[in-house]
Protein backbone atom coordinates (compact mmCIF):
# COMPACT_ATOMS: atom_id res chain seq x y z
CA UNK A 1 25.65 20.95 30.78
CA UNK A 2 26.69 17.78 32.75
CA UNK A 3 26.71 14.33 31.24
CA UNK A 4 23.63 13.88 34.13
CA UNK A 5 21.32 16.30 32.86
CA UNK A 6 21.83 15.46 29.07
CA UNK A 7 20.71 12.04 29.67
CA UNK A 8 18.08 12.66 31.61
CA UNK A 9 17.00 15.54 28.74
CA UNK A 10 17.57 13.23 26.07
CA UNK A 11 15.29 10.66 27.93
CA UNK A 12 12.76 13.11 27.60
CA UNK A 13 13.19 13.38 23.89
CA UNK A 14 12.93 9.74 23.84
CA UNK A 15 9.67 9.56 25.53
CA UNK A 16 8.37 12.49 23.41
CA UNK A 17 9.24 10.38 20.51
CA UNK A 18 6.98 7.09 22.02
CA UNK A 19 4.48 9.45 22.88
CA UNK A 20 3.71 10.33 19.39
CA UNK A 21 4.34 6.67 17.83
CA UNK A 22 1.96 5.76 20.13
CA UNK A 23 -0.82 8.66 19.14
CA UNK A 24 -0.18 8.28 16.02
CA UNK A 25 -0.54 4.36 16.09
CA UNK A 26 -4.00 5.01 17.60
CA UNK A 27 -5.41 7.85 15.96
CA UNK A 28 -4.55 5.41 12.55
CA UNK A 29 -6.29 2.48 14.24
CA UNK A 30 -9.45 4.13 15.29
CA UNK A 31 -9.49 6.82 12.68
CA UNK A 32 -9.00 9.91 15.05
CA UNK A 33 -7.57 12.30 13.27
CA UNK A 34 -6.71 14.70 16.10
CA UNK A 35 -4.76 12.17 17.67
CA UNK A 36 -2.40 12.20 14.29
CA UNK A 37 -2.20 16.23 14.61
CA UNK A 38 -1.16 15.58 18.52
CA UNK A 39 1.50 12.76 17.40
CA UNK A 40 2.72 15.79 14.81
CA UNK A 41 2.89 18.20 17.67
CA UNK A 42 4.59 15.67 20.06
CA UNK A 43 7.42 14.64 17.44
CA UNK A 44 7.71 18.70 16.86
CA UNK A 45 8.33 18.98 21.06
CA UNK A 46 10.26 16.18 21.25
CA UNK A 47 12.99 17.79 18.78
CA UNK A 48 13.57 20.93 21.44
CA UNK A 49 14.97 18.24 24.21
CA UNK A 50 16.76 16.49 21.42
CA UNK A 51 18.67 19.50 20.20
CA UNK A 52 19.10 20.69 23.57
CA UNK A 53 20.93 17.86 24.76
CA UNK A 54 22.89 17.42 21.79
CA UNK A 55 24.16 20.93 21.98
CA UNK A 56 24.86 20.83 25.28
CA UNK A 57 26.86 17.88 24.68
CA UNK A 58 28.49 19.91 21.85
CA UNK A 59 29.24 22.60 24.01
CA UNK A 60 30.94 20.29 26.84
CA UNK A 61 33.06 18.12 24.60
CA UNK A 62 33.93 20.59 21.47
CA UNK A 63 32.84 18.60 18.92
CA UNK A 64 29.76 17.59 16.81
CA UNK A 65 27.21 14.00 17.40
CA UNK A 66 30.00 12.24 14.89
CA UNK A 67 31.75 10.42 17.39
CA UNK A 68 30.30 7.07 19.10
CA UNK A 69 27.35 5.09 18.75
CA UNK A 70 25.16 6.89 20.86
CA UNK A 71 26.19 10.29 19.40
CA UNK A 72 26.14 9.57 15.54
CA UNK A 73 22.60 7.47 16.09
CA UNK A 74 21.31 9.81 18.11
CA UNK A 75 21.67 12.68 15.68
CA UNK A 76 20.32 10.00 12.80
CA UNK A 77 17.06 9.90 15.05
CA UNK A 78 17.40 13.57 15.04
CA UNK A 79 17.51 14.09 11.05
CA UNK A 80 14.61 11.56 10.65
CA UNK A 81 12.63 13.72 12.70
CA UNK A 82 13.29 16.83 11.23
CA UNK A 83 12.84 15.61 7.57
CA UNK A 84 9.53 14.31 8.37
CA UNK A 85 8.52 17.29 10.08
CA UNK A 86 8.92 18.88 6.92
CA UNK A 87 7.41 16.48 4.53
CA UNK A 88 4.62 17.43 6.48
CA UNK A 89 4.40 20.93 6.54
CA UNK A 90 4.52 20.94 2.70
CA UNK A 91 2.31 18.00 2.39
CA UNK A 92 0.36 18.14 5.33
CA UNK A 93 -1.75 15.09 3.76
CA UNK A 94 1.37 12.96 4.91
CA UNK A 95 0.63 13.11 8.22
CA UNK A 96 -0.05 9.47 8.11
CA UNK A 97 3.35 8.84 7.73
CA UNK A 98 4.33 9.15 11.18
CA UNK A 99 2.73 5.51 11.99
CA UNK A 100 5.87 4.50 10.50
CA UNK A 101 9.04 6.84 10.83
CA UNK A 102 8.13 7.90 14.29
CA UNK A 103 8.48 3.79 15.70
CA UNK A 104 11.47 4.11 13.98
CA UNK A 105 12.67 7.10 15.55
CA UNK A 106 11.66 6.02 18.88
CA UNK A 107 13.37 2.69 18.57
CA UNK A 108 16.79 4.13 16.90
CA UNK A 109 16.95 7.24 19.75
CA UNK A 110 16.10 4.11 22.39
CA UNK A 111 18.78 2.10 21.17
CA UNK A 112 21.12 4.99 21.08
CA UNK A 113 20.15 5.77 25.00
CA UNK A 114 21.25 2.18 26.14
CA UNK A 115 24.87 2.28 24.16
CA UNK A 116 28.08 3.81 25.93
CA UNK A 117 28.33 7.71 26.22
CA UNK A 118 31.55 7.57 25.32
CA UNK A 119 32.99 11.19 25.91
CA UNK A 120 35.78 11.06 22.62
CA UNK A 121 37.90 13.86 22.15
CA UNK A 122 38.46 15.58 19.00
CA UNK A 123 41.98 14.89 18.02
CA UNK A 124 43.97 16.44 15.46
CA UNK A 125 42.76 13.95 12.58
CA UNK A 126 39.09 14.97 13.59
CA UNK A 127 39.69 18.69 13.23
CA UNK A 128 38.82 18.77 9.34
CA UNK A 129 36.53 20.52 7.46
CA UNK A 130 36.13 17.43 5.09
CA UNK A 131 34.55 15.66 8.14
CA UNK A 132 32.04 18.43 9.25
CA UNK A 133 30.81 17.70 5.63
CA UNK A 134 30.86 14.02 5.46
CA UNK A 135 29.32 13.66 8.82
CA UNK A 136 26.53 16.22 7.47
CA UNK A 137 25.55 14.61 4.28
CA UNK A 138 25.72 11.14 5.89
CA UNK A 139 22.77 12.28 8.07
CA UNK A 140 21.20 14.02 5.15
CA UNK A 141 21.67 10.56 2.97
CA UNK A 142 19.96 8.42 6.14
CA UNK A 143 17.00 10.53 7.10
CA UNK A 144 16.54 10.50 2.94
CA UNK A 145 16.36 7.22 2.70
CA UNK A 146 14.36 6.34 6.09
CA UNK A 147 11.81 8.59 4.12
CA UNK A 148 11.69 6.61 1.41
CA UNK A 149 11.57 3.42 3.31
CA UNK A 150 8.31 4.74 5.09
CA UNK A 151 6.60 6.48 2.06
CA UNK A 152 7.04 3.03 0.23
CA UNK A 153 5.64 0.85 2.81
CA UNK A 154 2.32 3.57 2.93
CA UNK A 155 1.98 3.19 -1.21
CA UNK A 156 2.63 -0.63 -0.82
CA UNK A 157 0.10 -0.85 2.34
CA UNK A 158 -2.80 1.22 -0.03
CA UNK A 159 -1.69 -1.17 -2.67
CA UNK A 160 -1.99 -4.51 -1.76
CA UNK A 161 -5.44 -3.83 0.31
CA UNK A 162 -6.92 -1.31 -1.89
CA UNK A 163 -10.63 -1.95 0.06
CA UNK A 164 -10.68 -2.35 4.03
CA UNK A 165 -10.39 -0.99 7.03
CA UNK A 166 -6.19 0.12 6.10
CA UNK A 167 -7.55 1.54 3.26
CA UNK A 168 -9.74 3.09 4.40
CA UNK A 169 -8.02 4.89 6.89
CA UNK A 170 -5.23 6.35 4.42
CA UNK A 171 -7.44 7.77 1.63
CA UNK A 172 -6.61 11.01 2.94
CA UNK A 173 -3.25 10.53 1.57
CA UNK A 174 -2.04 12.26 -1.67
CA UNK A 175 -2.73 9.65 -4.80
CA UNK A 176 -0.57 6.72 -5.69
CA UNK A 177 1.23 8.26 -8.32
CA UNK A 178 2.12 11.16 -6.10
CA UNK A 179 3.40 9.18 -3.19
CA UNK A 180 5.49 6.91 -5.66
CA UNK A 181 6.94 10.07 -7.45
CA UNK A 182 8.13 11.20 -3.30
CA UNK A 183 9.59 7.84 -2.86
CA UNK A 184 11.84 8.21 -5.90
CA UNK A 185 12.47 11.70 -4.97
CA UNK A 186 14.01 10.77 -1.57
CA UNK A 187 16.05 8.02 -2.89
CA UNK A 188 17.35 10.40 -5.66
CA UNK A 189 18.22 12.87 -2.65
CA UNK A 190 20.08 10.59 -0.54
CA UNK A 191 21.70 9.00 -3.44
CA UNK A 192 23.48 12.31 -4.44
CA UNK A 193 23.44 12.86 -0.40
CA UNK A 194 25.10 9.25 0.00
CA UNK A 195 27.68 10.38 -2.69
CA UNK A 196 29.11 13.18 -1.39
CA UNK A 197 29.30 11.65 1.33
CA UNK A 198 31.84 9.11 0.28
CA UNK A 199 33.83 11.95 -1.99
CA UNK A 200 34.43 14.13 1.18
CA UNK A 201 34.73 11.14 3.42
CA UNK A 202 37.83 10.06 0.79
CA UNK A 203 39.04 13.66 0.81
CA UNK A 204 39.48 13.00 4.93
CA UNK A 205 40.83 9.85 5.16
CA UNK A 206 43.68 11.56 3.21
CA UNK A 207 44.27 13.55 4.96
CA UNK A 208 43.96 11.56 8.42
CA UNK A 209 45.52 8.71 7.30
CA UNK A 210 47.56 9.38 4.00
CA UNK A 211 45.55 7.30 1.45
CA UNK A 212 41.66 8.47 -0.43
CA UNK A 213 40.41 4.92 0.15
CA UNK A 214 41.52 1.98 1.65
CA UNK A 215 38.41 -0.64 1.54
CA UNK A 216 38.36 -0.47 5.02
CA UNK A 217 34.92 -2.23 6.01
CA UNK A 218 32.10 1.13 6.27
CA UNK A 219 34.05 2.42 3.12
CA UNK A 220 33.73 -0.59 1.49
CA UNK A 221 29.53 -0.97 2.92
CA UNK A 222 29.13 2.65 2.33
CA UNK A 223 30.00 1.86 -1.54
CA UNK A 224 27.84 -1.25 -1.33
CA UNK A 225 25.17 0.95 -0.56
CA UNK A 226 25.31 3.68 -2.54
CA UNK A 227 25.42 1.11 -5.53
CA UNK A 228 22.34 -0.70 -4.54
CA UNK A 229 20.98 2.84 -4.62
CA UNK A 230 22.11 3.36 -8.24
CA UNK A 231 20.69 -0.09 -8.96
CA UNK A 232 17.41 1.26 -7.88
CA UNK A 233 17.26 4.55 -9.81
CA UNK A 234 18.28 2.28 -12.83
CA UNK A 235 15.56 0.44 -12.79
CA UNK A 236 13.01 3.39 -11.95
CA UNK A 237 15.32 5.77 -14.60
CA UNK A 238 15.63 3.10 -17.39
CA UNK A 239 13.37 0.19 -16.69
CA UNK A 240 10.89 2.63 -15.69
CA UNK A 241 9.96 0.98 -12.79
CA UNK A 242 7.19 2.37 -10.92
CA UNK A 243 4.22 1.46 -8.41
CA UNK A 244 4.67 -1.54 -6.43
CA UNK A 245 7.41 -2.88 -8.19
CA UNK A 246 9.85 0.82 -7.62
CA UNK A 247 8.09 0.20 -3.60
CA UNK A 248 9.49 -2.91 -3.23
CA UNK A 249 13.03 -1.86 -4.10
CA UNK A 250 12.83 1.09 -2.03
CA UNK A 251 11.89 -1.01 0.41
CA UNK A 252 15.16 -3.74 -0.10
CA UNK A 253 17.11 -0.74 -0.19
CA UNK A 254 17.27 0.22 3.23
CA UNK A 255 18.12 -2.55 5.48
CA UNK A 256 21.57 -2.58 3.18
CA UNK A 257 22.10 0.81 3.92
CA UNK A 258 21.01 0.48 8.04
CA UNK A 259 23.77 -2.46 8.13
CA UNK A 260 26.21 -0.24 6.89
CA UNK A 261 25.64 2.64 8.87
CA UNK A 262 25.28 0.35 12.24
CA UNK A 263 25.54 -3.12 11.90
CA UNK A 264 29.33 -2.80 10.42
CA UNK A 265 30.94 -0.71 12.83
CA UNK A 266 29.87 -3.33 15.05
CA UNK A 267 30.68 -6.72 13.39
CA UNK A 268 33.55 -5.66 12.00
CA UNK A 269 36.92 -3.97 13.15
CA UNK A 270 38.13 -0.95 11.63
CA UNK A 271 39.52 2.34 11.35
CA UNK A 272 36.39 3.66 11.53
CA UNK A 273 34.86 1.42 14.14
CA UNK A 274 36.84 2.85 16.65
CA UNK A 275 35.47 6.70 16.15
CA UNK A 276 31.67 5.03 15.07
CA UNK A 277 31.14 2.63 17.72
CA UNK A 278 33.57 4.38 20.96
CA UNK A 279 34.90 1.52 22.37
């Protein structure tokens, strides 16, 4: 596949991806529920362009999306996706919660599009196992946590107007308690996700560079991050933190972690910038 047709297939997955933002934002606002079940089945189409043009780049340049912006955001876009579409095959009374993670989608894949394709070559230090399974669980940890980000803001949105037209509009949705006990869920996944992420990560830098951790700046985020994440299962595990109050944190929670997947490959030089952001 040509560099030409991948972008103009991945444009299609990025319109796919508006499309059903866009249903979904007004089958919430005037309470059709069909147009919800089309946004589902436009997120679900958009995927097939996505993973086409990701394995076509794959194919072309011998490697995985783990190297440059547009490839490692893109396949974060990707993961989001997919772990929504199957929060909502098991819990189909989630639907809902595509108002939320499919903007986000649309806007992370969109952003992705307008970076440089840079074409990197896997060199000798890339060729490790350790990274296959660092890039993996990093996705794994992000699409967790993106998850928890938008079942937190549905639980706080039913929470602070419990009557109304938003409230109305979401009773549909699986109780409180049941939504809350998903949002701790998630974090707990992408926590342990998040975590082995940073283990096999060390394991490669070893073996790249000659040293398990050198607080370079995304080690030093990615650690940042993962403790924020214990911080929060503290409080939910211990101070038994729950409802609005476990929301909230879930919600703190993720800009920390977006800034250090993205915003510190870009602010700051490093090792890793140089593979993250492809300049």
């Amino acid at each position: 596949m040509s560099n030409t047709t991948e972008i103009i297939i991945m444009w299609a997955a990025v319109s796919g991806y508006a499309l059903s933002a866009a249903l979904f934002i007004v089958g919430f606002v005037f309470k059709k529920e069909k147009l919800t079940f089309a946004g589902l089945a436009v997120a679900a189409a958009g995927l097939v362009p996505h993973v086409i043009a990701m394995g076509g780049r794959w194919v072309r340049l011998g490697h995985g999306p783990y190297l440059g912006f547009y490839e490692v955001i893109s396949s974060y876009a990707f993961f989001g996706v997919v772990i929504f579409a199957l929060l909502v095959w098991r819990f189909k009374q989630l639907r809902p919660l595509g108002i939320v993670l499919m903007p986000i989608a649309f806007l992370v894949l969109g952003g992705a599009m307008l970076a440089p394709k840079s074409e990197l070559e896997v060199t000798a230090k890339l060729a490790s196992y350790w990274l296959a399974v660092h890039v993996t669980f990093a996705k794994l940890s992000y699409g967790s946590f993106i998850t928890s980000f938008g079942l937190a803001v549905i639980h706080l949105a039913r929470s602070l107007k419990p009557q109304g037209a938003i409230a109305t509009r979401l009773t549909k949705l699986p109780p409180q308690d049941v939504v809350d006990d998903l949002t701790f869920k998630f974090i707990a996944a992408g926590f342990i996700f998040l975590g082995i992420m940073i283990a096999a990560g060390a394991v490669w830098a070893n073996e790249a560079w000659g040293r398990y951790w050198g607080w370079d700046p995304i080690e030093t985020w990615s650690l940042i991050s993962w403790l924020c994440y214990a911080v929060i299962l503290h409080l939910r595990l211990t101070m038994v933190w729950k409802g609005d109050k476990f929301a909230w944190a879930a919600v703190a929670g993720l800009p920390i972690n977006l800034f250090a997947v993205v915003g510190v490959a870009i602010v700051y030089n490093s090792i890793h910038g140089a593979y993250m952001t492809g300049y």
